[in-house]
C-alpha atoms as a PDB file:
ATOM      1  CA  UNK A   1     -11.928  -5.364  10.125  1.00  0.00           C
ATOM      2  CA  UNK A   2     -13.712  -7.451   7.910  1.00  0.00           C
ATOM      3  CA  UNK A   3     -12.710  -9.014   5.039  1.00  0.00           C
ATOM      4  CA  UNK A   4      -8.592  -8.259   6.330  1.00  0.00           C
ATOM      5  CA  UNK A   5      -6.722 -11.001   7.137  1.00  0.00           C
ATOM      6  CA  UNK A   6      -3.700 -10.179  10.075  1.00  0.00           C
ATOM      7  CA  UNK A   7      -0.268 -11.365   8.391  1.00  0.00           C
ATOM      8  CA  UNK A   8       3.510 -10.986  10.419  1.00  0.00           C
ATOM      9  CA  UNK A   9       6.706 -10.160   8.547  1.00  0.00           C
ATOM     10  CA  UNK A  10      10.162 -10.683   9.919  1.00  0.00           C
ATOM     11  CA  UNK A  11      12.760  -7.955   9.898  1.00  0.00           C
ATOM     12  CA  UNK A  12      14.382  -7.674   6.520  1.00  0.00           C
ATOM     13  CA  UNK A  13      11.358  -9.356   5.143  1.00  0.00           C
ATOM     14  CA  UNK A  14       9.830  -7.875   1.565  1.00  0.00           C
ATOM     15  CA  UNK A  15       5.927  -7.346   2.028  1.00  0.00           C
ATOM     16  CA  UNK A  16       6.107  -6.828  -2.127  1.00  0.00           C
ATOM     17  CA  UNK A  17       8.654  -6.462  -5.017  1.00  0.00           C
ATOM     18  CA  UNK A  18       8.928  -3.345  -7.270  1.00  0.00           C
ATOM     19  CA  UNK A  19       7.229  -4.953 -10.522  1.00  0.00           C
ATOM     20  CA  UNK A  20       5.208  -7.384  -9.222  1.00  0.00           C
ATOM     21  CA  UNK A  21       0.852  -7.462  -9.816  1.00  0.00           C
ATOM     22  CA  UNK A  22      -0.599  -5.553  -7.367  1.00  0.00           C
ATOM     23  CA  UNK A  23      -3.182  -8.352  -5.566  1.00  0.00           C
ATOM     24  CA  UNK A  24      -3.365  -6.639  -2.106  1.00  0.00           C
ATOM     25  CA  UNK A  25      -2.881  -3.199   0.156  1.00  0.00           C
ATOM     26  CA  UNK A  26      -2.272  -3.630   3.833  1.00  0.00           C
ATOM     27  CA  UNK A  27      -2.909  -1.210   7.086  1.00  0.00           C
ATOM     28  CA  UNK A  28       0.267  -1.782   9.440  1.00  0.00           C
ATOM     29  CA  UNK A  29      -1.226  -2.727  12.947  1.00  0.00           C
ATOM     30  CA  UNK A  30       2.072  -2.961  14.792  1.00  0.00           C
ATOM     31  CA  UNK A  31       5.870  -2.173  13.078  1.00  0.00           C
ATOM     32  CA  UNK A  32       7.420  -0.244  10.630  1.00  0.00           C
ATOM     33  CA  UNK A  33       8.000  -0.415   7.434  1.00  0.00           C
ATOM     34  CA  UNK A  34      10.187   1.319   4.795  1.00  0.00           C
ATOM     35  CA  UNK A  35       9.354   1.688   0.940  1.00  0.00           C
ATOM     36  CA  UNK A  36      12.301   1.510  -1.795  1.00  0.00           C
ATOM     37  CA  UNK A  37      12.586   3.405  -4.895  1.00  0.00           C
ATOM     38  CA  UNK A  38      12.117   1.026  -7.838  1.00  0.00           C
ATOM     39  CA  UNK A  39      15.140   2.745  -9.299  1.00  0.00           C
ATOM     40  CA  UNK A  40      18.106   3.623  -6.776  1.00  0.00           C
ATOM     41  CA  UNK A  41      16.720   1.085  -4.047  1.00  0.00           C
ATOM     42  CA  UNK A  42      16.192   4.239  -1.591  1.00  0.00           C
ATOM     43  CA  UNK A  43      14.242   4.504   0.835  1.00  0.00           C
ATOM     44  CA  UNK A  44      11.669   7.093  -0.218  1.00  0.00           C
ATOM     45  CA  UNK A  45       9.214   6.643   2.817  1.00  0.00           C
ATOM     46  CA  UNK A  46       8.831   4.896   6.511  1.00  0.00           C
ATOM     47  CA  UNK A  47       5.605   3.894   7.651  1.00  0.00           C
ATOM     48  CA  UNK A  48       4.388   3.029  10.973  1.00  0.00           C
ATOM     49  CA  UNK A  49       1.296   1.736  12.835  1.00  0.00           C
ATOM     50  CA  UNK A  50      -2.136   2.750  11.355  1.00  0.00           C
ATOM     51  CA  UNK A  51      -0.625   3.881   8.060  1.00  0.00           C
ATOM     52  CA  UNK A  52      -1.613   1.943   4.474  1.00  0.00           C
ATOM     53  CA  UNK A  53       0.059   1.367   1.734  1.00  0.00           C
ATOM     54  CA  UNK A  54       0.130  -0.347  -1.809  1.00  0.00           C
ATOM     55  CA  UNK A  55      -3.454   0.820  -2.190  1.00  0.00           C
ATOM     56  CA  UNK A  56      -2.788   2.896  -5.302  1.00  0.00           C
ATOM     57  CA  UNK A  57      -1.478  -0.037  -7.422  1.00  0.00           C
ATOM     58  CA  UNK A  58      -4.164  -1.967  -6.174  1.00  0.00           C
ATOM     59  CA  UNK A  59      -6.817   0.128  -7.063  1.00  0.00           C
ATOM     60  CA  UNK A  60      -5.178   0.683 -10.929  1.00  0.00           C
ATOM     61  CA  UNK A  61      -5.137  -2.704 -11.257  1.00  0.00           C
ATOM     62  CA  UNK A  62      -1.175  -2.641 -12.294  1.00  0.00           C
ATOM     63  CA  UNK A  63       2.125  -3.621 -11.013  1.00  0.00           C
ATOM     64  CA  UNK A  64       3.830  -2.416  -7.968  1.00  0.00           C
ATOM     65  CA  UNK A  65       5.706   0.662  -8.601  1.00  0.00           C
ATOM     66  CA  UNK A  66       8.212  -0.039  -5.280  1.00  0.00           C
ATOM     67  CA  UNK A  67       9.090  -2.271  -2.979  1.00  0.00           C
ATOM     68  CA  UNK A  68       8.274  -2.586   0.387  1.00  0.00           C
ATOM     69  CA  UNK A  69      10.251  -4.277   3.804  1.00  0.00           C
ATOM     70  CA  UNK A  70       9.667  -4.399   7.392  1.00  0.00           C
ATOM     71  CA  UNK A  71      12.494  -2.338   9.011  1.00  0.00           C
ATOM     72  CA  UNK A  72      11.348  -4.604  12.223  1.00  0.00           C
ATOM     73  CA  UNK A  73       9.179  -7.858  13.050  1.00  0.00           C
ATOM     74  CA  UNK A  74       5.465  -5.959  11.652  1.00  0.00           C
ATOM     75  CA  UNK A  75       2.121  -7.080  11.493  1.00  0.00           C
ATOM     76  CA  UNK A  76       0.225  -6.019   8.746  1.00  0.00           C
ATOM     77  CA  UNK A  77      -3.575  -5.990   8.178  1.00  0.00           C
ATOM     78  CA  UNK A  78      -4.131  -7.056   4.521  1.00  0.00           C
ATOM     79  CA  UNK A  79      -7.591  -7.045   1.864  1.00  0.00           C
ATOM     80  CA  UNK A  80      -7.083  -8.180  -1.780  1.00  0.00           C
ATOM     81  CA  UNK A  81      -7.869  -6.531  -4.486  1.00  0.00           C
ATOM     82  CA  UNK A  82     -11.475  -7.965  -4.506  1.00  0.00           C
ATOM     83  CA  UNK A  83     -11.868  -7.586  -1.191  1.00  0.00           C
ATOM     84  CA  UNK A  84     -11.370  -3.579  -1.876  1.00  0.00           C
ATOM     85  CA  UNK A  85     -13.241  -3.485  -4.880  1.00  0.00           C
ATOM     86  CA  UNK A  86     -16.114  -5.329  -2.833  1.00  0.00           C
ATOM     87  CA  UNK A  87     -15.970  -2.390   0.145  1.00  0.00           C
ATOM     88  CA  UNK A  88     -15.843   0.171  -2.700  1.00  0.00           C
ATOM     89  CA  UNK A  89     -18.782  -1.108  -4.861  1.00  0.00           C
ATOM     90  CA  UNK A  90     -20.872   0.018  -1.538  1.00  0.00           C
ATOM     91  CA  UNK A  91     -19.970   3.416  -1.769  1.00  0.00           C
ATOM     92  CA  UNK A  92     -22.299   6.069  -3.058  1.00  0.00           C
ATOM     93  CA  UNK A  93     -20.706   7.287  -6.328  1.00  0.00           C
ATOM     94  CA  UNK A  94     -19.798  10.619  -4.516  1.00  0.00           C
ATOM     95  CA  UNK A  95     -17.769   8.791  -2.260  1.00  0.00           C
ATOM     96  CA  UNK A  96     -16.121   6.812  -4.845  1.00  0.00           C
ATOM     97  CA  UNK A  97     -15.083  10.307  -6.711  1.00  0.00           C
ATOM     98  CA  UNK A  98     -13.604  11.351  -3.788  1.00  0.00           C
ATOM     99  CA  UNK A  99     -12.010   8.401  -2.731  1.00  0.00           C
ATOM    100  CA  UNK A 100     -10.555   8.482  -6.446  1.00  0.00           C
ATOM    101  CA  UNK A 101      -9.541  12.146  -6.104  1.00  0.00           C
ATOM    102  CA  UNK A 102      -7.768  11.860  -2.722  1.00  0.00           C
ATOM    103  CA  UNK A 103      -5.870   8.651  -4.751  1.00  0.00           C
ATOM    104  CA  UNK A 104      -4.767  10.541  -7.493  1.00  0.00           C
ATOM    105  CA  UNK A 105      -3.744  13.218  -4.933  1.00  0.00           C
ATOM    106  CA  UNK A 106      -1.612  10.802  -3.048  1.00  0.00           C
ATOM    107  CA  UNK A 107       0.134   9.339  -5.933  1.00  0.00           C
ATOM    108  CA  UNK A 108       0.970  12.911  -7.469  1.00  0.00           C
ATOM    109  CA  UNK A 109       2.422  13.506  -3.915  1.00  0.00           C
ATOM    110  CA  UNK A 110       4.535   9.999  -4.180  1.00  0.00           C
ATOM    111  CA  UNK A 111       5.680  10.805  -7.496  1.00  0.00           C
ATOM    112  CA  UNK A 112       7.230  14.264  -6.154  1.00  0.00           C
ATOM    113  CA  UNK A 113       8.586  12.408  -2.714  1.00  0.00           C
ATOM    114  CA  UNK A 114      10.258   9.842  -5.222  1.00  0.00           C
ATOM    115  CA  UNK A 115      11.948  12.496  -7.768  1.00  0.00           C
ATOM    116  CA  UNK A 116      12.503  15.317  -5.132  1.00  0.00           C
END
């Protein structure tokens, strides 16, 4: 995948801190890994192989709104911010509206997963 760069966390390991800038999303290739409610320190979600994450922060431009940490040794396929921004600025503008709508979809969803 170009432009990702393959990066291993141990078990226990924080991929990202609740608060911190958002500066890159990652694709799990191999692992799991569990994301923590900013508030309560829950775990709100468990992700496995081929699953990404931390793309909606990324794409706002903001802070990270949870926490994430490998609940085993994980590999991680990660693009920076620019890196996304590049892939996206080669979208037609329909694709961008729908990548942006299926965003806003997902974080509506998150939102619910975190109060419910």
């Amino acid at each position: 995948m170009s432009g990702f760069v393959e990066t291993s966390f141990a078990a226990g390991a924080h991929l990202f801190e609740a608060g911190q800038k958002a500066d890159k999303f990652y694709i799990i290739k191999q692992g799991t890994v569990e994301l923590l409610d900013s508030k309560t320190g829950q775990v709100f979600a468990t992700l496995t192989a081929g699953q990404p994450f931390g793309e909606q922060a990324v794409l706002a431009g903001g802070v990270r709104s949870a926490t994430a940490r490998a609940k085993e040794p994980t590999v991680c396929m990660a693009l920076t911010a620019t890196g996304l921004q590049q892939v996206l600025s080669k979208e037609s503008d329909i694709n961008r509206i729908v990548f942006r709508a299926l965003l806003l979809q997902l974080s509506m969803a998150n939102q619910l997963r975190q109060t419910g």
